[in-house]
Protein backbone atom coordinates (compact mmCIF):
# COMPACT_ATOMS: atom_id res chain seq x y z
CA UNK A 1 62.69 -90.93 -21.11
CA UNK A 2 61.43 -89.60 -17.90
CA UNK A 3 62.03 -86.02 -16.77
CA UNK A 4 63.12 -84.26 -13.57
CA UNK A 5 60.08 -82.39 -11.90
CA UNK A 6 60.87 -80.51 -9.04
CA UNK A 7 58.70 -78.07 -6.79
CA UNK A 8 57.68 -74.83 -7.89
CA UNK A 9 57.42 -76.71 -11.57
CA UNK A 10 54.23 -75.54 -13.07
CA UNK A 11 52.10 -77.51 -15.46
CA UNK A 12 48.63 -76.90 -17.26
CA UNK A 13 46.90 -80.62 -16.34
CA UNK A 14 48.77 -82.84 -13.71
CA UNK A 15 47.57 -86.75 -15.23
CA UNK A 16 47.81 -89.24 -12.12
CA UNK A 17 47.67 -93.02 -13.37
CA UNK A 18 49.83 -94.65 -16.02
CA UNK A 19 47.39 -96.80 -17.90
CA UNK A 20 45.55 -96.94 -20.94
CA UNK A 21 43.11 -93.92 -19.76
CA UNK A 22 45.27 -91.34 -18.26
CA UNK A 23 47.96 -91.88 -21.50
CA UNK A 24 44.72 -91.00 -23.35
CA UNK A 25 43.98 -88.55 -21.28
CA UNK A 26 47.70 -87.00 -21.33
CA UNK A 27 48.01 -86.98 -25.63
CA UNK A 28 44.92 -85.41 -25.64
CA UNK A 29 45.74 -82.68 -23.58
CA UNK A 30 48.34 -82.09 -25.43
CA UNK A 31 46.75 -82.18 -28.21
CA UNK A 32 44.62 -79.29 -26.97
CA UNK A 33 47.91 -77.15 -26.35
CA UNK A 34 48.37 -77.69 -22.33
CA UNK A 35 51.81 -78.45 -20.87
CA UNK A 36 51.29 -81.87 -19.46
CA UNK A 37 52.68 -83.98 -16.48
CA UNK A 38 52.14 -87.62 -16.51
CA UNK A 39 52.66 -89.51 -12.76
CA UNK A 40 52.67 -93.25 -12.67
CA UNK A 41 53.13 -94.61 -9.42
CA UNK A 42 55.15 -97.75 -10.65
CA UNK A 43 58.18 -98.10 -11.87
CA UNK A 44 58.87 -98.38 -15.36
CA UNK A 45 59.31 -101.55 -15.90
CA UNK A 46 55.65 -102.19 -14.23
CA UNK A 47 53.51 -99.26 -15.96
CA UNK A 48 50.65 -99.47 -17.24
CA UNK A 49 48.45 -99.94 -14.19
CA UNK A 50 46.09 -103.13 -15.16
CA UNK A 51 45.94 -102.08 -18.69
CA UNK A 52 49.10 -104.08 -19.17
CA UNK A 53 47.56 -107.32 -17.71
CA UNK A 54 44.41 -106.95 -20.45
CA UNK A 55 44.72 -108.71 -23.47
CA UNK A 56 43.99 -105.66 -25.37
CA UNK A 57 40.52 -105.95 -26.62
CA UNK A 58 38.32 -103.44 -26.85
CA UNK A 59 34.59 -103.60 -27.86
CA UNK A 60 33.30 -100.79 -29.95
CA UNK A 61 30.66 -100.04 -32.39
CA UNK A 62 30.89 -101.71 -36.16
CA UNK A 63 28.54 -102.23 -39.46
CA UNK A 64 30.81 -104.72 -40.49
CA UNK A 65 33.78 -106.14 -42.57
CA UNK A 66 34.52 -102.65 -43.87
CA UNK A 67 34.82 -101.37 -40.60
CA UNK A 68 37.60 -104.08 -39.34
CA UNK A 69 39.63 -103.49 -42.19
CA UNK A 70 40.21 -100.05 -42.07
CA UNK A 71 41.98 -100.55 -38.29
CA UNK A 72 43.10 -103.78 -38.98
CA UNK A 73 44.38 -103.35 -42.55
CA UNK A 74 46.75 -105.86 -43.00
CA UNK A 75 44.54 -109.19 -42.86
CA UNK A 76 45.58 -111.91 -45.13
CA UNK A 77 42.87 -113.51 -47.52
CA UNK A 78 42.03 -116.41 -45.63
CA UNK A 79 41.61 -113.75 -42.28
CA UNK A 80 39.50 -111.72 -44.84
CA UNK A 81 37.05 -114.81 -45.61
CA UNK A 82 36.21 -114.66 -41.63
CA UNK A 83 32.26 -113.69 -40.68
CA UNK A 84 32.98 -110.40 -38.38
CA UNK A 85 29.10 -109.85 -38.30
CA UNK A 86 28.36 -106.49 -36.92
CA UNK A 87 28.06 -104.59 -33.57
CA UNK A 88 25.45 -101.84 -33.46
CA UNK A 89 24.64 -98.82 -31.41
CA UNK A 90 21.80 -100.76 -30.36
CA UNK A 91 23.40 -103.45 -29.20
CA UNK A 92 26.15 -102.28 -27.55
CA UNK A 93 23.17 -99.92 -25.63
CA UNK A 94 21.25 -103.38 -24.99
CA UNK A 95 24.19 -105.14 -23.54
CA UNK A 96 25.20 -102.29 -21.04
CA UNK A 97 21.18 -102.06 -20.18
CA UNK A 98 21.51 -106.00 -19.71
CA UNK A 99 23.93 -107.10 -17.86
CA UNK A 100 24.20 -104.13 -15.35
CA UNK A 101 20.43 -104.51 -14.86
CA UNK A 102 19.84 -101.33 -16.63
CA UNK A 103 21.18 -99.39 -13.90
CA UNK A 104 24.40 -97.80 -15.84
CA UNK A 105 24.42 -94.01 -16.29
CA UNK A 106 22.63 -93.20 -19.93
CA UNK A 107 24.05 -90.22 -19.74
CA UNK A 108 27.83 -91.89 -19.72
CA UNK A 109 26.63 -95.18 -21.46
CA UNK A 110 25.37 -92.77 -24.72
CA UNK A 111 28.96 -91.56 -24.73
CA UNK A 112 31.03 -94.68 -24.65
CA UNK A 113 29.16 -96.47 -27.21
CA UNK A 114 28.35 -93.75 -29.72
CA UNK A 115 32.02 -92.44 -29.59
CA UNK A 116 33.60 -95.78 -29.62
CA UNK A 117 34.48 -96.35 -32.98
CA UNK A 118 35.91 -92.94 -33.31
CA UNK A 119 37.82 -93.32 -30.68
CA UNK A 120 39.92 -96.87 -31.91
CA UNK A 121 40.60 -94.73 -34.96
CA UNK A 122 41.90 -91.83 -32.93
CA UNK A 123 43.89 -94.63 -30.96
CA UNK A 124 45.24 -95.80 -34.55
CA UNK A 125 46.31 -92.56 -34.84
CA UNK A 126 48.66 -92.84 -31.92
CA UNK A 127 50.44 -95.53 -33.64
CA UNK A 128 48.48 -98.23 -31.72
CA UNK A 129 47.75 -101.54 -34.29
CA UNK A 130 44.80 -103.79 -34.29
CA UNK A 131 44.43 -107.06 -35.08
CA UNK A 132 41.13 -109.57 -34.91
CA UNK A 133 41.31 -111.90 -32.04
CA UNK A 134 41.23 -115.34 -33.81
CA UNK A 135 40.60 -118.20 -32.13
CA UNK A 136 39.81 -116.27 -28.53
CA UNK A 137 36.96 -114.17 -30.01
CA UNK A 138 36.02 -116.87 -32.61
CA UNK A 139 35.77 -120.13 -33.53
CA UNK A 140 36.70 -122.12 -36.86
CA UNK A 141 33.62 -124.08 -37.62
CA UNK A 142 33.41 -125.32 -41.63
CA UNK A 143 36.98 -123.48 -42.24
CA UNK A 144 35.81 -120.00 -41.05
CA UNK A 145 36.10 -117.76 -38.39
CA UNK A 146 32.44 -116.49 -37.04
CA UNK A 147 32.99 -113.82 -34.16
CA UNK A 148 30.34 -113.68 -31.67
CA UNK A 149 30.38 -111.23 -28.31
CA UNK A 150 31.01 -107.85 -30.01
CA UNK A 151 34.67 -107.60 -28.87
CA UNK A 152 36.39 -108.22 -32.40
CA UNK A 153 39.90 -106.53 -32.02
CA UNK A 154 42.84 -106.61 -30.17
CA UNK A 155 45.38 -103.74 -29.76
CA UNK A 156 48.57 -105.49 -31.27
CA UNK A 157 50.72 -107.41 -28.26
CA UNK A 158 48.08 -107.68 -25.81
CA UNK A 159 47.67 -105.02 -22.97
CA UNK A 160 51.45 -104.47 -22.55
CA UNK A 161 51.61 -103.56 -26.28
CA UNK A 162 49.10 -101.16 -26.40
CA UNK A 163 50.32 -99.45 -23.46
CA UNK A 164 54.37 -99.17 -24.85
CA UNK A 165 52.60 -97.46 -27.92
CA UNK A 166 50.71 -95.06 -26.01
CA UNK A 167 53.76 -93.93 -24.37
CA UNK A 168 55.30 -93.92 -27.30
CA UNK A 169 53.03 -91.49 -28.82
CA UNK A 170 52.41 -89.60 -25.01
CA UNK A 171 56.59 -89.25 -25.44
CA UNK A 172 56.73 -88.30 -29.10
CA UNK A 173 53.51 -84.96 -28.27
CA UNK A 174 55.48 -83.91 -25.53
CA UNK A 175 54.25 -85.07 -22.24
CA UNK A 176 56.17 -84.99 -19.42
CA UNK A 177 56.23 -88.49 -17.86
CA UNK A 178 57.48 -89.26 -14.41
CA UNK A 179 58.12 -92.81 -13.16
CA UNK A 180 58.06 -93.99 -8.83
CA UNK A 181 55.72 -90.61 -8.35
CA UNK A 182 53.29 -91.83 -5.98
CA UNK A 183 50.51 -88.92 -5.50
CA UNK A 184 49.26 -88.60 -1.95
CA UNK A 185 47.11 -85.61 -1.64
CA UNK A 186 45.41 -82.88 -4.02
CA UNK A 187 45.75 -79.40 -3.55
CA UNK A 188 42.89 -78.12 -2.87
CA UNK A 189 41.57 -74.09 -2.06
CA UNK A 190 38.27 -72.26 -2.47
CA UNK A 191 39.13 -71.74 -6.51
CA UNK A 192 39.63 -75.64 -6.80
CA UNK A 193 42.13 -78.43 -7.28
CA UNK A 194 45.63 -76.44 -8.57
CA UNK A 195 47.87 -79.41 -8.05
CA UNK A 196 48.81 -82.40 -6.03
CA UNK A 197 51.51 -83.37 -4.14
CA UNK A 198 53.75 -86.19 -4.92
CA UNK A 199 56.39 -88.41 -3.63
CA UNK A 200 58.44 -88.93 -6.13
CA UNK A 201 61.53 -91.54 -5.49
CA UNK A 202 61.15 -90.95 -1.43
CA UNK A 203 61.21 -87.17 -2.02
CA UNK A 204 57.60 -85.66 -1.63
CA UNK A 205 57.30 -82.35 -3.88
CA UNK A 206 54.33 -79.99 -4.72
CA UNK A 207 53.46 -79.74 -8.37
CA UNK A 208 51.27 -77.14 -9.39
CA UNK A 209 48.93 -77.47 -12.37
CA UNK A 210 45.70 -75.68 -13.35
CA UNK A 211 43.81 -79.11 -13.93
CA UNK A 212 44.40 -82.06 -12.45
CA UNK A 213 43.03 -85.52 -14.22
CA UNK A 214 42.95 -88.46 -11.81
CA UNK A 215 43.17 -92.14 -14.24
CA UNK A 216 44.97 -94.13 -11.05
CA UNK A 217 42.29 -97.10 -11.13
CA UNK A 218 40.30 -98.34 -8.57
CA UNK A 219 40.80 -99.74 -4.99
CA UNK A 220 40.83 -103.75 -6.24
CA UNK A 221 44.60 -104.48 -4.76
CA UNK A 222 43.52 -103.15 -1.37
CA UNK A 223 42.42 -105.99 0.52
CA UNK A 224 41.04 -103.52 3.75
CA UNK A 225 39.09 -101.50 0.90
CA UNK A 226 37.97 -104.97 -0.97
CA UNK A 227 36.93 -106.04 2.71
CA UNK A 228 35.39 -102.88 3.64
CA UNK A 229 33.56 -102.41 0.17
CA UNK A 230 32.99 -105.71 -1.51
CA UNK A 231 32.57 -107.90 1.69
CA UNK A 232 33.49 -110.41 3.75
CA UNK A 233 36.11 -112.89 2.01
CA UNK A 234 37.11 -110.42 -0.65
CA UNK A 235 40.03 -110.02 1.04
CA UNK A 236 40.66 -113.45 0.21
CA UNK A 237 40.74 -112.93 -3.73
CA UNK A 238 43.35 -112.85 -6.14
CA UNK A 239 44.38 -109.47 -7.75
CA UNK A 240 45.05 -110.20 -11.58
CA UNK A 241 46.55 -106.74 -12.15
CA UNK A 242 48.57 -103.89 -10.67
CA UNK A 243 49.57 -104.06 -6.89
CA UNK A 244 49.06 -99.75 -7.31
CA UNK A 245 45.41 -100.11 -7.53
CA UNK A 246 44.95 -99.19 -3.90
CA UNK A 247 42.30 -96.50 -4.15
CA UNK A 248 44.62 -93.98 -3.95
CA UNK A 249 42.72 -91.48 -6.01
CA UNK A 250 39.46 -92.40 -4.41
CA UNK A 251 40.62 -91.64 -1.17
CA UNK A 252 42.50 -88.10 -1.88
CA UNK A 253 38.96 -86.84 -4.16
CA UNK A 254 36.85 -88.58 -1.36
CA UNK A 255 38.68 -86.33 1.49
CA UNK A 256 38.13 -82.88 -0.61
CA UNK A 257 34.12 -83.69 -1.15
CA UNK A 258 33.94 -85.41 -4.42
CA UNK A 259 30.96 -87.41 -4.04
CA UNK A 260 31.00 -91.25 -5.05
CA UNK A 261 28.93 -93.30 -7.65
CA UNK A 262 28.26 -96.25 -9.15
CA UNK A 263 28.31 -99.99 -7.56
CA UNK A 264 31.08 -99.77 -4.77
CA UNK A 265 30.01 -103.45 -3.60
CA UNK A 266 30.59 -104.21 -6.96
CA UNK A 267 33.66 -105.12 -9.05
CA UNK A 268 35.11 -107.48 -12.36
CA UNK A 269 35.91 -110.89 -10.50
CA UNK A 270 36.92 -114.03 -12.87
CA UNK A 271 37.59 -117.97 -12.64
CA UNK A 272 41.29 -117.70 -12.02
CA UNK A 273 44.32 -120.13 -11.20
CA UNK A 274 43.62 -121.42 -7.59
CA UNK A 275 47.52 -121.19 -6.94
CA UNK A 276 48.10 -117.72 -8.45
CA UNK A 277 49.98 -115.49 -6.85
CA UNK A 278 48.92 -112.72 -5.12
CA UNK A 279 48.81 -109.61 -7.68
CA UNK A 280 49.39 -109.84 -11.25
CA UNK A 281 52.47 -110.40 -12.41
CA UNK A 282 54.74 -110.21 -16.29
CA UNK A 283 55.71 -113.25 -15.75
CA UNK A 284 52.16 -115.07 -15.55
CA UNK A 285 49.92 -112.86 -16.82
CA UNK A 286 48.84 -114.62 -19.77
CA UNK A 287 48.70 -118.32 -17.64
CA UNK A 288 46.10 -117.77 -14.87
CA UNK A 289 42.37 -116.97 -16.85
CA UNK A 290 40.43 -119.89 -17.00
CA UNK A 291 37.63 -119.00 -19.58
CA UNK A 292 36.46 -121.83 -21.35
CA UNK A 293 34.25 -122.87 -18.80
CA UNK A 294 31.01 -122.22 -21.09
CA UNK A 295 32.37 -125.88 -22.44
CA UNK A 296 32.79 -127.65 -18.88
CA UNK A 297 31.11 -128.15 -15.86
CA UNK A 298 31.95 -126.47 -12.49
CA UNK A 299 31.45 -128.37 -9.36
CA UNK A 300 32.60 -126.82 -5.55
CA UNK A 301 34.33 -128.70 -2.64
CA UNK A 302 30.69 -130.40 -2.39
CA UNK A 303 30.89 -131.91 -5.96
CA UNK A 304 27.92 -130.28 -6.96
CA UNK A 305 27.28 -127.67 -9.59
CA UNK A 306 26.43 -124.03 -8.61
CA UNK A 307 25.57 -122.15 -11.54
CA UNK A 308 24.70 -122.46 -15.34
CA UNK A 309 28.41 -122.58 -17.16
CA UNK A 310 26.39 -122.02 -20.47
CA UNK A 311 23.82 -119.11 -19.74
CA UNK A 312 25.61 -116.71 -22.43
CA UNK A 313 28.62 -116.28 -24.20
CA UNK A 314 31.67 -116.04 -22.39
CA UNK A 315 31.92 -112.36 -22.99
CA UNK A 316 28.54 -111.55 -20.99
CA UNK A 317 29.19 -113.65 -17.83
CA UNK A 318 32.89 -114.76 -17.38
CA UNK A 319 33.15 -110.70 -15.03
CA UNK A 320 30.33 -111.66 -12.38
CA UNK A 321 31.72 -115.43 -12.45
CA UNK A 322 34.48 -114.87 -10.00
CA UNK A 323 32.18 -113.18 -7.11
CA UNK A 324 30.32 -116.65 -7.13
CA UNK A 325 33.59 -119.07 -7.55
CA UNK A 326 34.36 -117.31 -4.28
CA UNK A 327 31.35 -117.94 -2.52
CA UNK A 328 31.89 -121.19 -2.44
CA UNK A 329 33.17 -123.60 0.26
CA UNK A 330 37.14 -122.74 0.67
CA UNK A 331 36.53 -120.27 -2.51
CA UNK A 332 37.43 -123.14 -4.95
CA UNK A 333 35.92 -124.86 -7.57
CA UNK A 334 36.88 -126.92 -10.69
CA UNK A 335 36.34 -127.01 -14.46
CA UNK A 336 35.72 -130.15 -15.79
CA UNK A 337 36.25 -130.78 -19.44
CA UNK A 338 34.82 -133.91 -22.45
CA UNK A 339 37.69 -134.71 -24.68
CA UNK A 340 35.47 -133.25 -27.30
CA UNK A 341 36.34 -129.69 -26.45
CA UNK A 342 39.73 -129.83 -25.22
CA UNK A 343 40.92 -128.73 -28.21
CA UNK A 344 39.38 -125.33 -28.65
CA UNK A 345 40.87 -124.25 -24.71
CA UNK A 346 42.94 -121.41 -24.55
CA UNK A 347 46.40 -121.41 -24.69
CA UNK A 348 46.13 -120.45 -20.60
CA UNK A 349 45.10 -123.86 -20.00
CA UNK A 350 48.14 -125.37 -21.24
CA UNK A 351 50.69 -122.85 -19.56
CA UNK A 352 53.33 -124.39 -17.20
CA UNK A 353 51.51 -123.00 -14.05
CA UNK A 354 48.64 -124.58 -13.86
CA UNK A 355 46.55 -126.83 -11.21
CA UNK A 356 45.31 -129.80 -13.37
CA UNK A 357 43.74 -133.23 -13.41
CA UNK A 358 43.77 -135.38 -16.24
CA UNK A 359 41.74 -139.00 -15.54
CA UNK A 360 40.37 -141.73 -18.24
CA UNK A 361 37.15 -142.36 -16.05
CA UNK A 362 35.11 -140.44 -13.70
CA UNK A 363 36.17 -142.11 -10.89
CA UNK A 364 39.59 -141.93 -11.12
CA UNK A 365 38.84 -138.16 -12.39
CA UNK A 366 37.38 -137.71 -8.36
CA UNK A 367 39.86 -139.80 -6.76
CA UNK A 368 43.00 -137.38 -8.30
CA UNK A 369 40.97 -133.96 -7.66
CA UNK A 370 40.73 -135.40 -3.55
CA UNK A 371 39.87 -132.17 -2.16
CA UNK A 372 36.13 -132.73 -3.64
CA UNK A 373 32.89 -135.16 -2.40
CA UNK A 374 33.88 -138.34 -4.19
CA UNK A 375 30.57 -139.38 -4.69
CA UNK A 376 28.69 -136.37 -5.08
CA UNK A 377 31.07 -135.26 -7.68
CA UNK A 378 30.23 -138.77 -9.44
CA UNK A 379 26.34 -138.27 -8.84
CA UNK A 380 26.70 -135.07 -10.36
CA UNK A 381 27.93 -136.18 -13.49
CA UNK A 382 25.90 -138.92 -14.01
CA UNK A 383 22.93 -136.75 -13.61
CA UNK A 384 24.50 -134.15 -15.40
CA UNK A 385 25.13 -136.33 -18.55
CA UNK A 386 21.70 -138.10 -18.56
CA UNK A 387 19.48 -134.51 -19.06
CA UNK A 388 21.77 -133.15 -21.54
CA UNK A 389 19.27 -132.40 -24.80
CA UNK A 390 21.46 -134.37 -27.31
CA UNK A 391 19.38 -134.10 -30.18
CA UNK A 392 20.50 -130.32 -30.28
CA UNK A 393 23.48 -129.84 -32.29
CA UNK A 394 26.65 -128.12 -30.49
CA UNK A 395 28.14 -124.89 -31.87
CA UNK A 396 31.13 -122.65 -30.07
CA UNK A 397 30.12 -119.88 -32.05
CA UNK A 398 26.58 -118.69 -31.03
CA UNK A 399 24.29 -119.64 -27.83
CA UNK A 400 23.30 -123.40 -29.44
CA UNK A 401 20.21 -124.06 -27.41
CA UNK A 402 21.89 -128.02 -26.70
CA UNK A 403 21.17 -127.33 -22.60
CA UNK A 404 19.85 -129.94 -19.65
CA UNK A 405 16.89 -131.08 -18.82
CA UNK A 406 15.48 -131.25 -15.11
CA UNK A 407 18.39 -129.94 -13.42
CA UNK A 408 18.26 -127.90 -10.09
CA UNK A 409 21.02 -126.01 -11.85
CA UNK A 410 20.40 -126.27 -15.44
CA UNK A 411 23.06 -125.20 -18.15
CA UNK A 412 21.40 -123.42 -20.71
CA UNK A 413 23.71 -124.08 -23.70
CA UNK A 414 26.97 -126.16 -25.03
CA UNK A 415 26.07 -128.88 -22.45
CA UNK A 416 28.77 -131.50 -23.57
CA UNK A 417 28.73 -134.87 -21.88
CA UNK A 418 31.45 -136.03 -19.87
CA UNK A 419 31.91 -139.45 -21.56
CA UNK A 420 35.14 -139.12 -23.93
CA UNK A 421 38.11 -139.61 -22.03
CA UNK A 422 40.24 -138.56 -20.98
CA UNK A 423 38.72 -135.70 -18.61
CA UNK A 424 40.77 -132.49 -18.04
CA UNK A 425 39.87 -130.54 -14.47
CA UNK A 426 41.55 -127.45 -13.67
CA UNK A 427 41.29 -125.70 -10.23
CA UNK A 428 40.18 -122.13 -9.82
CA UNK A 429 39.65 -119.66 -7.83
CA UNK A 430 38.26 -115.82 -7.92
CA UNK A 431 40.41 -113.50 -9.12
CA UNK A 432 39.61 -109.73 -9.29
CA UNK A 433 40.13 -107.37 -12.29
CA UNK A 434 38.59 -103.85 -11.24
CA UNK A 435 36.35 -102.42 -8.97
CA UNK A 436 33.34 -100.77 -9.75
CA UNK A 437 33.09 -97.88 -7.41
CA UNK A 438 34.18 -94.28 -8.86
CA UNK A 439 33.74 -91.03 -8.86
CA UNK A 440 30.39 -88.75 -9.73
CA UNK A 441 31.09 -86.68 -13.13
CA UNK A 442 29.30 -84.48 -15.60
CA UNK A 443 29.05 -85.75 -19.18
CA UNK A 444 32.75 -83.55 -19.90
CA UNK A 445 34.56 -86.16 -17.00
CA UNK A 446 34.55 -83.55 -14.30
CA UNK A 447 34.12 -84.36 -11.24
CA UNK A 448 30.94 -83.11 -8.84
CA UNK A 449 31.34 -82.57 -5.25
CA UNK A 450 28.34 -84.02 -2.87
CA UNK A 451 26.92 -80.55 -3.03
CA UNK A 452 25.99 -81.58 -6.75
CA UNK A 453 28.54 -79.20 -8.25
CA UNK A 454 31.15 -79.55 -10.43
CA UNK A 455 34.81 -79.56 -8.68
CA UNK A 456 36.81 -77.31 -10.40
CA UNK A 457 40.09 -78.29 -12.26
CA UNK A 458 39.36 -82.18 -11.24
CA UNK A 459 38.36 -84.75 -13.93
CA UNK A 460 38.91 -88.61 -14.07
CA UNK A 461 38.60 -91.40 -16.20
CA UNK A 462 39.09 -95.14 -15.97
CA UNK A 463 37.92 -97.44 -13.42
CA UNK A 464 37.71 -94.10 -11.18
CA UNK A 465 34.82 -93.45 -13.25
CA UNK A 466 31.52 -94.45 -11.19
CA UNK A 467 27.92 -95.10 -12.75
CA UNK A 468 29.11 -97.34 -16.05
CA UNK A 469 29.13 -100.88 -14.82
CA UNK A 470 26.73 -102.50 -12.23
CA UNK A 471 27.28 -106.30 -11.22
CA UNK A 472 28.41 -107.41 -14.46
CA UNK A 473 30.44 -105.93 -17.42
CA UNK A 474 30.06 -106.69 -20.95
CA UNK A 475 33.77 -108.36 -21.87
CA UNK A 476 36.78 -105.79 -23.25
CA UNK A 477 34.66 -102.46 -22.02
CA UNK A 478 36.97 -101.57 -19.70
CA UNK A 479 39.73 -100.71 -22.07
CA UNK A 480 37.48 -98.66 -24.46
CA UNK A 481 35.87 -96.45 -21.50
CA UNK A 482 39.42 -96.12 -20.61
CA UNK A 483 39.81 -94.56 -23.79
CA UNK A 484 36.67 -92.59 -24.75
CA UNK A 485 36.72 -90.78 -21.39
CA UNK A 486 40.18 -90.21 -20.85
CA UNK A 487 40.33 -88.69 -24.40
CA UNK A 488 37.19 -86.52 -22.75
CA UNK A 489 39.06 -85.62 -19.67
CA UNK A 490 42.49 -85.04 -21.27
CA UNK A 491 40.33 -82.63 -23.05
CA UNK A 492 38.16 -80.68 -20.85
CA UNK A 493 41.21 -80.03 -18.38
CA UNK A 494 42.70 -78.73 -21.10
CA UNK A 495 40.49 -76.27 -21.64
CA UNK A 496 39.39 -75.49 -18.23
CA UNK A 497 43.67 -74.40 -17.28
CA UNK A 498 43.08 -72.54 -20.37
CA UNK A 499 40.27 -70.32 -18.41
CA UNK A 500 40.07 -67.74 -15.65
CA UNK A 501 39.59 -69.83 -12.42
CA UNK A 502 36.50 -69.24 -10.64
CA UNK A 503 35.32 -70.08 -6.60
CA UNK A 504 33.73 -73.60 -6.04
CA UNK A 505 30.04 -72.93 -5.65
């Protein structure tokens, strides 16, 4: 139940977002003793910021079956007899290095993946449930499950699940949670941030607070900022979250000298439903992501391929995938699926609003999409088909080596020839998830000011964070950053409202 905050109400750590991080953030303070306001710009029925459009998965550090069971203890024995493999420190470290072009922050990387596992058992805790994602995360080949990508589990109901349990638990320790309170400025004076004001329902108050955490996302539903940032055509992309992400929290630590990091040109930008509609939405959430394109061939308005579908799992590529959908002519392209695979899709695929084209030959496959180079398109399956390394067996699970031959753009793996009708397209577009631009911070989530000093009484977490992810993102990250440093922000404003205040250097 949300609580009346007026001004002149004084708190220990003000928590601006409503997501998976600042509810982290907010129990943990607690947790530490502070008296703690929660402000989520949305309205109830919409919180959660774009942790409740995330299916809930979180990647974290494992040694195996052992470790699954004890936060997912209530697997049946035929879940039991799946392969969960394991997930190491030093692969989780390899995979950040990797696919950001080892340009994320050691510093910040050392902390997410070393206190990840802790941290889904602090989230247990909470009351939040995990279960292994079957069937999304892994395959049945020979009548088991084999999980491949390192993102095993699932918080219980997707996103929108996890998030109702973490206000469940923020509730039950005590936090005071207040709904419509959209945050405009910080305040601000030579002994640091001691506040922020907020409009709450159309009436703008001042809320004082010793610490202030800001967990309020990043700027990806601003199409200026996605313009101004990400480049030309971004603001052409589809948001497949919150319509709150507007930068809001950027833009009010920006104006009192926080200094910015990370890859602000950057962001998390997926195949998505070419007809979507513009932001996220309940309704659709779960109907839009088109990620089973490892299995299919992508051709543009040109009816030509434009990258390699198959150059890693899903869980390594499917974030930077978007960013080139979009570069294409008219920022379209199409999936193109064998009859062989059609069956292991996602449910997504088969949701009521969907752009698809179902043909029993090639030709009549080209002559329904219409909006693509007939011929090309046919040209580009027939060479497609004839290079493909058949002797190489195909498996879902792992990167099977069965790639083209000769190709200008070759696919590397799970090349499946178009030749079993009938042919499924589906029409895409880029949709984007989260920015990659943040904040500076120390190793304790405070924030440093571009004199290279820490900012008194301001920390943030989430996708606010800058210096974790660089071009690419390794698949259900987000989430557990979310939660490793807003449990470390939650924390350290805690204890800095606890202290004497002392002038910004």
């Amino acid at each position: 139940m949300a609580q009346d905050v007026q001004t002149g109400d004084e708190f220990d750590v003000i928590v601006v977002g409503g997501g998976n991080a600042a509810l982290c953030a907010a129990i943990t303070a607690r947790e530490e003793g502070a008296r703690v306001l929660l402000l989520e710009r949305a309205p109830e029925d919409e919180r959660g910021g774009n942790s409740s459009f995330t299916e809930g998965l979180m990647r974290f550090v494992y040694s195996g079956k052992d470790d699954i069971v004890a936060l997912s203890p209530d697997l049946t024995p035929d879940e039991l007899n799946s392969d969960f493999g394991v997930y190491t420190e030093e692969k989780f470290f390899d995979d950040m290095a990797r696919v950001t072009q080892n340009r994320t922050d050691p510093d910040l990387c050392e902390i997410l993946v070393k206190q990840s596992n802790a941290t889904l058992h602090w989230m247990r805790r909470q009351g939040v449930r995990f279960l292994p994602q079957f069937g999304r995360q892994a395959f049945k080949v020979d009548g088991k499950f084999t999980f491949w990508g390192g993102a095993t589990l699932a918080a219980v109901g997707g996103g929108r699940g996890l998030v109702d349990q973490l206000y469940r638990a923020a509730e039950k320790a005590g936090v005071t949670i207040r709904y419509n309170a959209w945050a405009r400025d910080l305040i601000y004076t030579d002994e640091g941030v001691q506040g922020v004001l907020v409009n709450i329902n159309g009436t703008t108050s001042r809320i004082d607070a010793r610490s202030v955490v800001l967990a309020c996302g990043g700027f990806e539903a601003n199409a200026a900022w996605r313009a101004r940032h990400l480049g030309p055509g971004w603001d052409l992309a589809k948001v497949r979250g919150s319509r709150y992400n507007c930068g809001d929290g950027l833009d009010m630590a920006l104006r009192i000298g926080a200094q910015s990091a990370g890859h602000w040109s950057g962001c998390h930008a997926v195949g998505w439903e070419r007809y979507a509609d513009e932001f996220g939405s309940f309704d659709t959430m779960d109907d839009y992501e088109r990620d089973n394109y490892p299995f299919s061939i992508m051709v543009n308005a040109d009816g030509k391929r434009f990258l390699d579908e198959g150059a890693d799992i899903r869980n390594y590529t499917y974030a930077k995938y978007g960013r080139v959908i979009l570069q294409q002519p008219d920022q379209f392209a199409w999936q193109i699926f064998d009859s062989s695979v059609t069956h292991m899709l996602r449910p997504e695929y088969r949701a009521r609003r969907v752009t698809k084209v179902t043909a029993n030959t090639i030709e009549e496959l080209a002559d329904k999409i219409g909006d693509v180079d007939r011929d090309a398109l046919i040209k580009t399956i027939k060479d497609y088909n004839a290079s493909i390394t058949r002797d190489v067996p195909f498996n879902p699970n792992k990167k099977d080596g069965r790639r083209t031959i000769g190709l200008d753009v070759p696919k590397s793996n799970w090349a499946v020839p178009l030749e079993n009708p009938p042919f499924e397209a589906y029409a895409v577009t880029c949709g984007v998830t989260f920015t990659f631009g943040g904040l500076k911070v120390t190793t304790d989530a405070q924030v440093i000011n571009t004199s290279n000093h820490p900012m008194p009484g301001l920390f943030t977490a989430g996708e606010m964070l800058g210096g974790l992810f660089y071009f690419n993102y390794p698949g259900a990250t987000g989430l557990t950053s979310g939660a490793v440093f807003g449990r470390i922000a939650g924390r350290s404003a805690a204890r800095a409202a606890a202290q004497p205040q002392t002038r910004v250097a």
